[in-house]
PDB file of N, CA and C in Angstrom:
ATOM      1  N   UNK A   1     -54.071 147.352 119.472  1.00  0.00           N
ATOM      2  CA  UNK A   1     -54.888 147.320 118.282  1.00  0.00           C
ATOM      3  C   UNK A   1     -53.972 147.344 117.066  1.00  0.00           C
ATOM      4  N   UNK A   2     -54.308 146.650 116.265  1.00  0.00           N
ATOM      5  CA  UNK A   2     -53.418 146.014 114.910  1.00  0.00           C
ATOM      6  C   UNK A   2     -54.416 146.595 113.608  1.00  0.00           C
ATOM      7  N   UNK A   3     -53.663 148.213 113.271  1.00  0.00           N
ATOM      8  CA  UNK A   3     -54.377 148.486 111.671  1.00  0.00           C
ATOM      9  C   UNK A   3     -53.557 148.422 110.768  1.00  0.00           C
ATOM     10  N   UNK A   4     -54.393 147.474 109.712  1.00  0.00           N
ATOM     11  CA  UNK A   4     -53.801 147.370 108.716  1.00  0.00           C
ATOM     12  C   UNK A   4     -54.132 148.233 107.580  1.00  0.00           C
ATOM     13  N   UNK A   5     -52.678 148.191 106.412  1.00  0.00           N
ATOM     14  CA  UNK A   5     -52.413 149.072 105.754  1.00  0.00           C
ATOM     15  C   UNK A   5     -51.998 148.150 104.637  1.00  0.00           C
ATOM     16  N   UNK A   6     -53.274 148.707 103.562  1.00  0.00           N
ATOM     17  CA  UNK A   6     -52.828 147.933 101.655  1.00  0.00           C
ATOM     18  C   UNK A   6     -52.619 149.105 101.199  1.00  0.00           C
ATOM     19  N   UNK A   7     -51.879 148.065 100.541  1.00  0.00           N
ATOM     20  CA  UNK A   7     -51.587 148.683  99.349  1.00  0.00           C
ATOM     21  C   UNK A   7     -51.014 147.533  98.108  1.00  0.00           C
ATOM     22  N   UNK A   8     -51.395 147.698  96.898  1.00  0.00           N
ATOM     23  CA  UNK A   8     -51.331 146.937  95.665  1.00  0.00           C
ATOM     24  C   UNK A   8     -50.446 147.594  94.584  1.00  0.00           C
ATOM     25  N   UNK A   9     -49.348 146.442  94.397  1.00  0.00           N
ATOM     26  CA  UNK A   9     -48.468 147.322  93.140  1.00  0.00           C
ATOM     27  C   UNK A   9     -48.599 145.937  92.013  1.00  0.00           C
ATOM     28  N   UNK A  10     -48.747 146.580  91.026  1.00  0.00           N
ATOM     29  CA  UNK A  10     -48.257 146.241  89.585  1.00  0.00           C
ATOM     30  C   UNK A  10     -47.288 146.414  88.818  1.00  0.00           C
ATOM     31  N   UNK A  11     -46.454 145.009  88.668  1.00  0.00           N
ATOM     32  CA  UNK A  11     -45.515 145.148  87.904  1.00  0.00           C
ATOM     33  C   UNK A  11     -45.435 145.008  86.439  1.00  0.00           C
ATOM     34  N   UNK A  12     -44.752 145.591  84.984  1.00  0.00           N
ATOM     35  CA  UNK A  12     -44.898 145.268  83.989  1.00  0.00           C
ATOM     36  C   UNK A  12     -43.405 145.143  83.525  1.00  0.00           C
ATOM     37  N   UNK A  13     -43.377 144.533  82.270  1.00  0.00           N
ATOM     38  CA  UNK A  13     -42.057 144.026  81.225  1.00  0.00           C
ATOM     39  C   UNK A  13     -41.836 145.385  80.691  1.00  0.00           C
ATOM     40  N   UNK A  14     -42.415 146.147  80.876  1.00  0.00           N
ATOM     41  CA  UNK A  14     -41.952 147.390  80.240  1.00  0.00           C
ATOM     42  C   UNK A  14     -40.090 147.260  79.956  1.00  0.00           C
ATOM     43  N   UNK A  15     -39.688 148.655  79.540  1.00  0.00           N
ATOM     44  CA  UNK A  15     -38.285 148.265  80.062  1.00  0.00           C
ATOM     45  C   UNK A  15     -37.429 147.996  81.493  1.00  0.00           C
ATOM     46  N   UNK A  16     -36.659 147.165  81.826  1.00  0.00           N
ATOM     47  CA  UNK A  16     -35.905 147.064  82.869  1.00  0.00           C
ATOM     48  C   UNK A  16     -35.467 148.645  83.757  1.00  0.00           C
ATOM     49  N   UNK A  17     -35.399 148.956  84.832  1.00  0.00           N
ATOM     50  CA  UNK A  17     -35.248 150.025  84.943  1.00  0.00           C
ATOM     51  C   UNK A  17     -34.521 149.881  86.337  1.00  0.00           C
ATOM     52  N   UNK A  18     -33.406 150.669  86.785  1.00  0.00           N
ATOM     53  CA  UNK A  18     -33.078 150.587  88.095  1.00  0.00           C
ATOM     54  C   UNK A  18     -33.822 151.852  88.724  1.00  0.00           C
ATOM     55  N   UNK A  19     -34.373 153.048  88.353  1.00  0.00           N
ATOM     56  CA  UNK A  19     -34.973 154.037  88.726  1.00  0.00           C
ATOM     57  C   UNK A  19     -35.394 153.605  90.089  1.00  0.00           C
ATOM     58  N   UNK A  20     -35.564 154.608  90.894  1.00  0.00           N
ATOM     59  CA  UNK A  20     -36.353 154.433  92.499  1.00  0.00           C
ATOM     60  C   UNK A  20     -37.623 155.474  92.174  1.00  0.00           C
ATOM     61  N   UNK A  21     -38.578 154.749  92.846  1.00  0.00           N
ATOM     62  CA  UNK A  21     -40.026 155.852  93.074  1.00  0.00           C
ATOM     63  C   UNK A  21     -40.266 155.675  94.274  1.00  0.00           C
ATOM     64  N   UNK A  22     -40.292 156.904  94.504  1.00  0.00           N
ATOM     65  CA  UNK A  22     -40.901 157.488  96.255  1.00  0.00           C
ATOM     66  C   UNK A  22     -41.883 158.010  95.855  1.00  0.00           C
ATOM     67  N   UNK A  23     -42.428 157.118  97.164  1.00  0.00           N
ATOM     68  CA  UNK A  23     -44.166 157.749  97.507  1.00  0.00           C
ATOM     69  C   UNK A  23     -44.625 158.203  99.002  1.00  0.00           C
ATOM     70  N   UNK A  24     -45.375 158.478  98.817  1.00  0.00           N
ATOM     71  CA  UNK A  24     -45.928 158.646 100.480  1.00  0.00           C
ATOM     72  C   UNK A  24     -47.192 157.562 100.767  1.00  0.00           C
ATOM     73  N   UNK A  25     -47.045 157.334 102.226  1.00  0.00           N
ATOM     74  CA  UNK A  25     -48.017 156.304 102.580  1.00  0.00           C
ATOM     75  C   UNK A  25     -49.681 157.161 102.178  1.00  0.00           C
ATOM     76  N   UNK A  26     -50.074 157.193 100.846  1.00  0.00           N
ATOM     77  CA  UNK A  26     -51.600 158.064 100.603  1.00  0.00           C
ATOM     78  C   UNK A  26     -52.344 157.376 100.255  1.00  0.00           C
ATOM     79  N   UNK A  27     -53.740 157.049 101.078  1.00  0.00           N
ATOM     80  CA  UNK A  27     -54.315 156.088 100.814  1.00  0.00           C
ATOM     81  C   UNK A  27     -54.830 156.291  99.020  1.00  0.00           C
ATOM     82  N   UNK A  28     -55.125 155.342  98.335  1.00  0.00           N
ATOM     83  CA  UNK A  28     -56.315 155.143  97.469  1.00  0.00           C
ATOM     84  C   UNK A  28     -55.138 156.186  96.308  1.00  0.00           C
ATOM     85  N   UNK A  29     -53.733 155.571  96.444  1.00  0.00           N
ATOM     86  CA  UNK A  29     -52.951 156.017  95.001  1.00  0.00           C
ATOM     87  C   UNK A  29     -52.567 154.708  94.118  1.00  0.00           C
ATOM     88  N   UNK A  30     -52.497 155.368  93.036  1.00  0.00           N
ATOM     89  CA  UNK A  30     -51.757 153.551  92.060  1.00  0.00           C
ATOM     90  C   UNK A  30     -50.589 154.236  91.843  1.00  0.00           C
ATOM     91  N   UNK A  31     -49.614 153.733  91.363  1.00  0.00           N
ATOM     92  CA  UNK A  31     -48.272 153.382  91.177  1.00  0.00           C
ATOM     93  C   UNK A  31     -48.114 152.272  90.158  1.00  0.00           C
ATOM     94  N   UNK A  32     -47.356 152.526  89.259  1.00  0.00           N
ATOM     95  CA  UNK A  32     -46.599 151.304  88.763  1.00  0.00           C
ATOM     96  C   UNK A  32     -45.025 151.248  88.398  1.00  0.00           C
ATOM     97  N   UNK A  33     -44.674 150.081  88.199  1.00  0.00           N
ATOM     98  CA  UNK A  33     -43.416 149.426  88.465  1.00  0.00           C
ATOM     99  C   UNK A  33     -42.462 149.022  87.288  1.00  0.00           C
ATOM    100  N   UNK A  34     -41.468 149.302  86.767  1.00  0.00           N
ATOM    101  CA  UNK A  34     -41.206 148.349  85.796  1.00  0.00           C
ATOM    102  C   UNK A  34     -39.847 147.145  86.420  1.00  0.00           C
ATOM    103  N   UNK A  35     -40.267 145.807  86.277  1.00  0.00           N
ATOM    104  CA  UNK A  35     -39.692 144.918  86.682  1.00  0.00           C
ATOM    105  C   UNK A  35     -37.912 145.514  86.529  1.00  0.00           C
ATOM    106  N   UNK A  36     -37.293 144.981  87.705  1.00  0.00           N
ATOM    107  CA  UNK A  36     -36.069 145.904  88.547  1.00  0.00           C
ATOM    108  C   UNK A  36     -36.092 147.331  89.272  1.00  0.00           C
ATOM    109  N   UNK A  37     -37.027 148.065  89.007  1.00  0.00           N
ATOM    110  CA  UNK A  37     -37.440 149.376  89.676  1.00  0.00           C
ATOM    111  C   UNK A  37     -37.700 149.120  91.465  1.00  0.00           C
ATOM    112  N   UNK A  38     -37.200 149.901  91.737  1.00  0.00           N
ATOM    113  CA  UNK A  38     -37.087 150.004  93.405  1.00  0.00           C
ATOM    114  C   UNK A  38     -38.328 151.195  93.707  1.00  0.00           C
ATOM    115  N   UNK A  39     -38.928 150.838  94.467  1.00  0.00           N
ATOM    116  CA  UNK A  39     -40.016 151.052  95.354  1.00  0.00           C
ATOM    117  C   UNK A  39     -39.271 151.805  96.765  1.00  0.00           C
ATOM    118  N   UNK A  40     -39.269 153.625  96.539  1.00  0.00           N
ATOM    119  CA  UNK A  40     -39.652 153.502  98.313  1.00  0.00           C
ATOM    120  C   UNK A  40     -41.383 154.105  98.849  1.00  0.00           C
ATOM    121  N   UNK A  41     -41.635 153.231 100.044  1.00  0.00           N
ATOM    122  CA  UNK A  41     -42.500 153.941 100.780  1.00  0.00           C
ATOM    123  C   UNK A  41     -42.422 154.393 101.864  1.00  0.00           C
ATOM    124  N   UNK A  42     -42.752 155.879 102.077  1.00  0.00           N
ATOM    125  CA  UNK A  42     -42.434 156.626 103.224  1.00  0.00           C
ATOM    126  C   UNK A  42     -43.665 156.551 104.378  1.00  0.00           C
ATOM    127  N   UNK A  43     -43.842 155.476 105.487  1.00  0.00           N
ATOM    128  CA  UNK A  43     -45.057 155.976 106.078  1.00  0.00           C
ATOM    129  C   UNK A  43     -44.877 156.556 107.340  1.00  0.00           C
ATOM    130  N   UNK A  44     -45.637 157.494 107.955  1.00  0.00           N
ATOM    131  CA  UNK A  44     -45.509 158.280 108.989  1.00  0.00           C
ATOM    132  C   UNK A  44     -46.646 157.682 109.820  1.00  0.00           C
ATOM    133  N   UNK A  45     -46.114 157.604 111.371  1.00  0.00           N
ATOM    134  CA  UNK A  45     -46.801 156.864 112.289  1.00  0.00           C
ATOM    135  C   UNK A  45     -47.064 158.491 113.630  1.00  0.00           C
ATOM    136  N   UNK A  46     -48.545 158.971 113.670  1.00  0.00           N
ATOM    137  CA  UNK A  46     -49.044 159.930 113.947  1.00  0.00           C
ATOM    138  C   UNK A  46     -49.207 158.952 116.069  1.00  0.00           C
ATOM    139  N   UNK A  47     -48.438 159.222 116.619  1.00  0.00           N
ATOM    140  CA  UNK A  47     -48.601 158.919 118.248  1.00  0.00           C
ATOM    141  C   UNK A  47     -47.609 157.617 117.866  1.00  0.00           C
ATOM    142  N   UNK A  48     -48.375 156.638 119.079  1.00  0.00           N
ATOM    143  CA  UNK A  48     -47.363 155.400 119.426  1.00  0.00           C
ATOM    144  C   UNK A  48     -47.405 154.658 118.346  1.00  0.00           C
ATOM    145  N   UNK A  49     -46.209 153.470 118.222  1.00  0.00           N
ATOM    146  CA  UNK A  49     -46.632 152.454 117.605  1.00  0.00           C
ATOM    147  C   UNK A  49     -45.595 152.489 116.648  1.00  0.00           C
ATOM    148  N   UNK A  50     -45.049 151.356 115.884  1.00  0.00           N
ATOM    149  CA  UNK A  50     -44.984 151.810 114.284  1.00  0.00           C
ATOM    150  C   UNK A  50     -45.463 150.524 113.027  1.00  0.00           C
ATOM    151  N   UNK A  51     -44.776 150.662 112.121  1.00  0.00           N
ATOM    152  CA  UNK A  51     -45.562 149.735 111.328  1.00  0.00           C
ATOM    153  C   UNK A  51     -44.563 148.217 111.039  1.00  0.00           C
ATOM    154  N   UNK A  52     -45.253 147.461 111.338  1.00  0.00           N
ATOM    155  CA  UNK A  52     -44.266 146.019 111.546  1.00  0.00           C
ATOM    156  C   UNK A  52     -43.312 145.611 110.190  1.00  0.00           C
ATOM    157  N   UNK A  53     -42.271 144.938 110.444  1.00  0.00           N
ATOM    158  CA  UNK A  53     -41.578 144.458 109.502  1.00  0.00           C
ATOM    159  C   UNK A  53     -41.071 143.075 109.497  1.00  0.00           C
ATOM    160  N   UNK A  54     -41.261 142.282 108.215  1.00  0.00           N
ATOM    161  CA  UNK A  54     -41.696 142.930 106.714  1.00  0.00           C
ATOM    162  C   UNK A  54     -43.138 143.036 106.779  1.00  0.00           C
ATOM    163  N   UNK A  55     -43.537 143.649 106.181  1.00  0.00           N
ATOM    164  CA  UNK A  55     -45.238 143.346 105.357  1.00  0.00           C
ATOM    165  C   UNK A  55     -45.671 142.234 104.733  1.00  0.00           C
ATOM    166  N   UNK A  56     -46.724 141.254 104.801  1.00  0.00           N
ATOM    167  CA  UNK A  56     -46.878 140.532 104.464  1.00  0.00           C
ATOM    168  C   UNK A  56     -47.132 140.903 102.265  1.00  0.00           C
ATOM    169  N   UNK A  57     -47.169 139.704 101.629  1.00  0.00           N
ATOM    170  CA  UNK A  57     -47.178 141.014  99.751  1.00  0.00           C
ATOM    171  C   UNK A  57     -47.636 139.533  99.708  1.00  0.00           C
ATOM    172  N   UNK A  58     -48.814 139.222  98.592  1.00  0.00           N
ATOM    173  CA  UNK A  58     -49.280 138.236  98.211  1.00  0.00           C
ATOM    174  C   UNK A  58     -49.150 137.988  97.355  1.00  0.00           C
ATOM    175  N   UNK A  59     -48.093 138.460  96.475  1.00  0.00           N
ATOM    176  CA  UNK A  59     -47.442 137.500  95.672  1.00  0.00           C
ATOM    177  C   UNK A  59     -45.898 137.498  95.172  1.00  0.00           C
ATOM    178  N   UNK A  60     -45.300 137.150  94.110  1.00  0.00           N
ATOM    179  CA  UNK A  60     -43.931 137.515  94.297  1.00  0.00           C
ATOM    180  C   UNK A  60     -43.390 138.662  93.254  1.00  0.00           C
ATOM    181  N   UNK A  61     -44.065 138.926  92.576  1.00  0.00           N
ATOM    182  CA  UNK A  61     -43.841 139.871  91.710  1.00  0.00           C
ATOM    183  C   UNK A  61     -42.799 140.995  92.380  1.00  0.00           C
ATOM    184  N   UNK A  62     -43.675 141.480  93.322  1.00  0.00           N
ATOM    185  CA  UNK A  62     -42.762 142.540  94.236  1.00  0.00           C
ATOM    186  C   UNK A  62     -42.105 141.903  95.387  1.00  0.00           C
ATOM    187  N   UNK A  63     -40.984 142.052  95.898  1.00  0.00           N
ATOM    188  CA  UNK A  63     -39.538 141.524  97.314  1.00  0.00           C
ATOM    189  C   UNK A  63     -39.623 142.397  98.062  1.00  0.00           C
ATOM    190  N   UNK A  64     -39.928 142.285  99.273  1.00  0.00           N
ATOM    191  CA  UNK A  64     -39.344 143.496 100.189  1.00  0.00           C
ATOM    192  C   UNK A  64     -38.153 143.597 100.115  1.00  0.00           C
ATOM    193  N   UNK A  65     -37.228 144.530 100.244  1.00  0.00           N
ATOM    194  CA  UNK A  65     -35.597 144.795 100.142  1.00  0.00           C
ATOM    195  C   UNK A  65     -35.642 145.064 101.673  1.00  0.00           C
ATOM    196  N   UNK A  66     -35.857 146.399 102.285  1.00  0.00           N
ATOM    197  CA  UNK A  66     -35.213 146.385 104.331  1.00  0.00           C
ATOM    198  C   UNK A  66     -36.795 147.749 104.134  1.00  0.00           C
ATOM    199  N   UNK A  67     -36.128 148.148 105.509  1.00  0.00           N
ATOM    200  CA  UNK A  67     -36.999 149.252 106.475  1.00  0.00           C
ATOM    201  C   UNK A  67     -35.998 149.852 107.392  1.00  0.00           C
ATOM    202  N   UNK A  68     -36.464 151.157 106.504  1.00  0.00           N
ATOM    203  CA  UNK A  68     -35.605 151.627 107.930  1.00  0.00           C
ATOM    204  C   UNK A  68     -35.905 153.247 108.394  1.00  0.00           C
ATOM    205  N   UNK A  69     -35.527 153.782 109.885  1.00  0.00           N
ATOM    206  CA  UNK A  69     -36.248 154.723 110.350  1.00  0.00           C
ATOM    207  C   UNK A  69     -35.335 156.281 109.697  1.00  0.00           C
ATOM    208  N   UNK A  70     -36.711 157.204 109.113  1.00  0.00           N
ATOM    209  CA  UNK A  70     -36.217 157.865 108.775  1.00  0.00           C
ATOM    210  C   UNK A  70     -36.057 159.411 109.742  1.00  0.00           C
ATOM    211  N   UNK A  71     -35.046 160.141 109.504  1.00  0.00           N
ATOM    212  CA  UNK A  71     -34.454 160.896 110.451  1.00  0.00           C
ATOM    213  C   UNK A  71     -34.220 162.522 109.798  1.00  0.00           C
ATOM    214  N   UNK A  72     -34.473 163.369 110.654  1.00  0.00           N
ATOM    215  CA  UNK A  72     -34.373 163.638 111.603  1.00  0.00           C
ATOM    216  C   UNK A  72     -35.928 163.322 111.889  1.00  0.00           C
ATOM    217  N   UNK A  73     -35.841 162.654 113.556  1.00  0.00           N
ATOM    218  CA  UNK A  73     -37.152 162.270 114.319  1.00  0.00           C
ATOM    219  C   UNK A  73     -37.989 163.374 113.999  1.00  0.00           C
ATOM    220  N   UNK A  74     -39.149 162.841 114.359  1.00  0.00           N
ATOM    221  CA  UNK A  74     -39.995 164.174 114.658  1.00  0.00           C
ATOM    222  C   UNK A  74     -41.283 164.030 115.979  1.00  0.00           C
ATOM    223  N   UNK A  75     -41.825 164.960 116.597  1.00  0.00           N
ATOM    224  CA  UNK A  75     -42.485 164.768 117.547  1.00  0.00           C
ATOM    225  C   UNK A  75     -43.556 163.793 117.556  1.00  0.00           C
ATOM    226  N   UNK A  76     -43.944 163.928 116.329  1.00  0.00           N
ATOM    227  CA  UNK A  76     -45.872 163.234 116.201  1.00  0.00           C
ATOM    228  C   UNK A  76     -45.694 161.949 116.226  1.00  0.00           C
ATOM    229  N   UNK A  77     -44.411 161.239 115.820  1.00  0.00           N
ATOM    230  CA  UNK A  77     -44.198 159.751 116.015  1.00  0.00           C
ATOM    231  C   UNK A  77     -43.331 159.315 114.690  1.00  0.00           C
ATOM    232  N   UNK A  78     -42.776 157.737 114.911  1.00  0.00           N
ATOM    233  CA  UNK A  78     -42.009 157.430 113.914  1.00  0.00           C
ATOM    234  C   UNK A  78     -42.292 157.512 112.525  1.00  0.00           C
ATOM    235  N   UNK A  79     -41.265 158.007 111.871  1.00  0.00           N
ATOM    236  CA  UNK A  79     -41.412 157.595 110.637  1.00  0.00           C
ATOM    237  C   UNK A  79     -40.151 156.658 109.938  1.00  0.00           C
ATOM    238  N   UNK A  80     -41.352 155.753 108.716  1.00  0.00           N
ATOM    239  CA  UNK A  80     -40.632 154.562 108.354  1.00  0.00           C
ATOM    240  C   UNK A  80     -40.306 154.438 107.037  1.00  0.00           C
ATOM    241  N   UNK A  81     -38.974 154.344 106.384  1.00  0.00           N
ATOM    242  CA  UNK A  81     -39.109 154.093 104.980  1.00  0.00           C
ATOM    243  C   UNK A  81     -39.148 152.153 104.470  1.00  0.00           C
ATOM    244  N   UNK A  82     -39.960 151.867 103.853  1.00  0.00           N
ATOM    245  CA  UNK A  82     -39.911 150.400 103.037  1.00  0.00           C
ATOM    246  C   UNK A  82     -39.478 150.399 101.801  1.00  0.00           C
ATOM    247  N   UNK A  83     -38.593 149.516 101.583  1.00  0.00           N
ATOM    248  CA  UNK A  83     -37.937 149.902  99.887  1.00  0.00           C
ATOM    249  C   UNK A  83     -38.256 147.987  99.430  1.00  0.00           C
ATOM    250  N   UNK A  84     -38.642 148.148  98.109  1.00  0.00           N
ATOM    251  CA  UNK A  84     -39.547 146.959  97.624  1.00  0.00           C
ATOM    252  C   UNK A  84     -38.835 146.665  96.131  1.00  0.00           C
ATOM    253  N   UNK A  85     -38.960 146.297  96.097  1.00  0.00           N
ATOM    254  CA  UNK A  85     -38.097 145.524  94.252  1.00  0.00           C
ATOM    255  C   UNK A  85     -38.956 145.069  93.283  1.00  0.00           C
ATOM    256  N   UNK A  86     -39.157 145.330  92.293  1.00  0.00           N
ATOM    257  CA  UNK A  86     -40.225 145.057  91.631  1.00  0.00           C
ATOM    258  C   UNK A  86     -39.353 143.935  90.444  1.00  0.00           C
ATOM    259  N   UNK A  87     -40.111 142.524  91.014  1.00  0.00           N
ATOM    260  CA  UNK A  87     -39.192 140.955  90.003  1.00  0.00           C
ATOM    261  C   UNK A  87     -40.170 140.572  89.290  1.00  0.00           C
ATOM    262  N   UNK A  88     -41.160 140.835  88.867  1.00  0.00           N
ATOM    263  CA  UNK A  88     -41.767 139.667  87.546  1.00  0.00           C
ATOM    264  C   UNK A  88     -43.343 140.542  87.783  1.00  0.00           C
ATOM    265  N   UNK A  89     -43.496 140.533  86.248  1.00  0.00           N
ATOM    266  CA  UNK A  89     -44.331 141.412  85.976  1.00  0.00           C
ATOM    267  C   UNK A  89     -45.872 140.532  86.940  1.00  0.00           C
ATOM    268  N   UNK A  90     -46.963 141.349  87.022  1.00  0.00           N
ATOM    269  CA  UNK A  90     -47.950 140.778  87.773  1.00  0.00           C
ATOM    270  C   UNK A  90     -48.493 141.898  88.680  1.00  0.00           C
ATOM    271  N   UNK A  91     -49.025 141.399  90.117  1.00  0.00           N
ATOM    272  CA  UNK A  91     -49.805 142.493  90.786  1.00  0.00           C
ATOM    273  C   UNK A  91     -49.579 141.957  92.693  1.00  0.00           C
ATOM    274  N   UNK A  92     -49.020 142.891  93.086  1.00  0.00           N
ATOM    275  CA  UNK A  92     -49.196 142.557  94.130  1.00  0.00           C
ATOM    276  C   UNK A  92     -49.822 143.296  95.507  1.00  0.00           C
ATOM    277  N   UNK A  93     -50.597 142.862  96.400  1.00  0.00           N
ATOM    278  CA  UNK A  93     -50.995 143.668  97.449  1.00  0.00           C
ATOM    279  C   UNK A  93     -50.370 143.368  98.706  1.00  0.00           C
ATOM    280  N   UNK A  94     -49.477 144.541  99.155  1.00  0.00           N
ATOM    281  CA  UNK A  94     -48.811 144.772 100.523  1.00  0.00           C
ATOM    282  C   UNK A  94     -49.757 145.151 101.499  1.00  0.00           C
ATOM    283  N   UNK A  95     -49.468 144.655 102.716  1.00  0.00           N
ATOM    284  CA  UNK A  95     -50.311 145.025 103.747  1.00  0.00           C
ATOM    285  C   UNK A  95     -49.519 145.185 105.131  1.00  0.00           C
ATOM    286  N   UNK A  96     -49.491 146.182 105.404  1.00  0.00           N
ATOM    287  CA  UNK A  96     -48.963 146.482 106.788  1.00  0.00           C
ATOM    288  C   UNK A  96     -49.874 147.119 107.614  1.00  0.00           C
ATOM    289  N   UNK A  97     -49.415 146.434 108.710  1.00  0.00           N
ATOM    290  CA  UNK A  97     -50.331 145.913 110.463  1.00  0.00           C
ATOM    291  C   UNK A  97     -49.344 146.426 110.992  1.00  0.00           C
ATOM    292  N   UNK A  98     -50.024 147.628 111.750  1.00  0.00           N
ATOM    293  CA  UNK A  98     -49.470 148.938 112.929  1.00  0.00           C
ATOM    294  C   UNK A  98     -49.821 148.561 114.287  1.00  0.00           C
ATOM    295  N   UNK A  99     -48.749 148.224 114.919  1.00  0.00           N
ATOM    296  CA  UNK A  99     -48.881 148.154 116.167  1.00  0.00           C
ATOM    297  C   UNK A  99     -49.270 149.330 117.355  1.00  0.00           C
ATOM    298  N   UNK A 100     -49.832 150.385 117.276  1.00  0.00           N
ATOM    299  CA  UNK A 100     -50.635 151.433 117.712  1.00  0.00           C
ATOM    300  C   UNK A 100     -51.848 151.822 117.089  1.00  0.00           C
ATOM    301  N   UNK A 101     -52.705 152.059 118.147  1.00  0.00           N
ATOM    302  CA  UNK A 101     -53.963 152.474 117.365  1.00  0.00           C
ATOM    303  C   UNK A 101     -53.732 154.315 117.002  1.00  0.00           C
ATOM    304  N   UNK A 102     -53.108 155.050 117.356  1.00  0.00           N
ATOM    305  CA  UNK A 102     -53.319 156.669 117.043  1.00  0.00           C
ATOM    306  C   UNK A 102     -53.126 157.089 115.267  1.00  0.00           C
ATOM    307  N   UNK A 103     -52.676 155.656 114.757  1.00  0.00           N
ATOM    308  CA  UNK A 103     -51.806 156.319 113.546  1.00  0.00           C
ATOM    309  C   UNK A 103     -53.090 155.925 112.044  1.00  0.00           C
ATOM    310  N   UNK A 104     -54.164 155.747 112.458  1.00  0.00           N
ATOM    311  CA  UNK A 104     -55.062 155.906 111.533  1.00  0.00           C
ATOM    312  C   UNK A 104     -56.182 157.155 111.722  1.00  0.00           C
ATOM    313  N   UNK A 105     -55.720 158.248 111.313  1.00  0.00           N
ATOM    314  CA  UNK A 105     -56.681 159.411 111.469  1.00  0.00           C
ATOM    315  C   UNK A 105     -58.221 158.928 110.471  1.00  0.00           C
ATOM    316  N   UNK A 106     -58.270 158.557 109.497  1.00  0.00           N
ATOM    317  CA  UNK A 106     -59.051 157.887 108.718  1.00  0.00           C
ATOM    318  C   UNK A 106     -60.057 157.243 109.335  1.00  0.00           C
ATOM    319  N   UNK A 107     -59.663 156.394 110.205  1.00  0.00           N
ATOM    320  CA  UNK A 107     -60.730 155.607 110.484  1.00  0.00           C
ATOM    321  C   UNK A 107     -61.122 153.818 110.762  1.00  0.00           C
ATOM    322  N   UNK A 108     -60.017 153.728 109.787  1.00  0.00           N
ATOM    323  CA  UNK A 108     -60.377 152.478 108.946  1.00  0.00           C
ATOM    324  C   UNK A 108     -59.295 152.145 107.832  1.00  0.00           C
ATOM    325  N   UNK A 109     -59.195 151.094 107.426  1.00  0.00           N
ATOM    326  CA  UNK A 109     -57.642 150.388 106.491  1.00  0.00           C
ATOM    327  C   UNK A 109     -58.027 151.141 105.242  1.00  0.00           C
ATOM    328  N   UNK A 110     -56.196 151.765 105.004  1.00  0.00           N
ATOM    329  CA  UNK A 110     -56.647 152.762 103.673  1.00  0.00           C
ATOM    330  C   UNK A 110     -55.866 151.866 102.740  1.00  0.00           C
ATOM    331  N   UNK A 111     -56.176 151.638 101.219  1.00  0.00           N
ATOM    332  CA  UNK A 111     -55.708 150.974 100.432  1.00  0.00           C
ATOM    333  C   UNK A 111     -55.767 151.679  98.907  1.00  0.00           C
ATOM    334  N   UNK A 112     -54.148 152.430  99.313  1.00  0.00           N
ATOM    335  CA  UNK A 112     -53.445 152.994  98.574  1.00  0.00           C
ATOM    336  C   UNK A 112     -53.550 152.083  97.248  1.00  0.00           C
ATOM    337  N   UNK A 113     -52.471 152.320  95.805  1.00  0.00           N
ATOM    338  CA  UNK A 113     -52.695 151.134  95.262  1.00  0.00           C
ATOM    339  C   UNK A 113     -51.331 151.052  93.929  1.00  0.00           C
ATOM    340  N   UNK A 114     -50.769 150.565  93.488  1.00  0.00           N
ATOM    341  CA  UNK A 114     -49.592 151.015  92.828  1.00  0.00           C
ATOM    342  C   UNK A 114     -49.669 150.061  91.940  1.00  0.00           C
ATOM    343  N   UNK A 115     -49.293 150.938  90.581  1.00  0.00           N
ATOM    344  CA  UNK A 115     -49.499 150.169  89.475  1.00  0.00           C
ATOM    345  C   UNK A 115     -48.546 150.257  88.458  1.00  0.00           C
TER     346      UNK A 115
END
């Protein structure tokens, strides 16, 4: 079973910024970006499975940069960091498709939202 996971960021001309923002994978948050600002997202995968790479992003405003597993392990299941680049002001929605079904306690696709 394949759940997917949005999430929507907005980028603006504000000033240029190399700053990083960490978030946690929480559904139904906004965020925003200022074009060059680095994006991480931390998501935690609750049993099997983890979350595929890259994420599909529908538009180009935001780049995926990598993924990678963050450590020290822990029992309940993987956890993943995504780090994202924010290039031209606009709006974009990420969506990541989990290859295990245990890791949506929710229910149903949560769509976090970053602005």
């Amino acid at each position: 079973m394949r759940i997917p996971y949005l999430l929507s960021a907005a980028t603006g001309l504000a000033a240029c910024s190399n700053d990083v923002l960490g978030a946690n994978g929480i559904p139904s948050r906004t965020l925003s970006l200022n074009v060059g600002q680095t994006l991480e997202l931390t998501l935690q995968t609750i049993g099997p499975g983890e979350y595929a790479s890259p994420p599909s992003i529908s538009s180009t405003s935001v780049r995926f940069l990598d993924v990678m597993l963050v450590t020290p392990a822990v029992p309940a299941g993987v956890t993943q960091r995504f780090r994202f680049q924010a290039e031209s002001p606009g709006r974009s929605i990420i969506m990541f498709q989990h290859s295990g079904q245990a890791s949506d306690p929710g229910g149903g696709p949560h769509r976090p939202r970053h602005r």
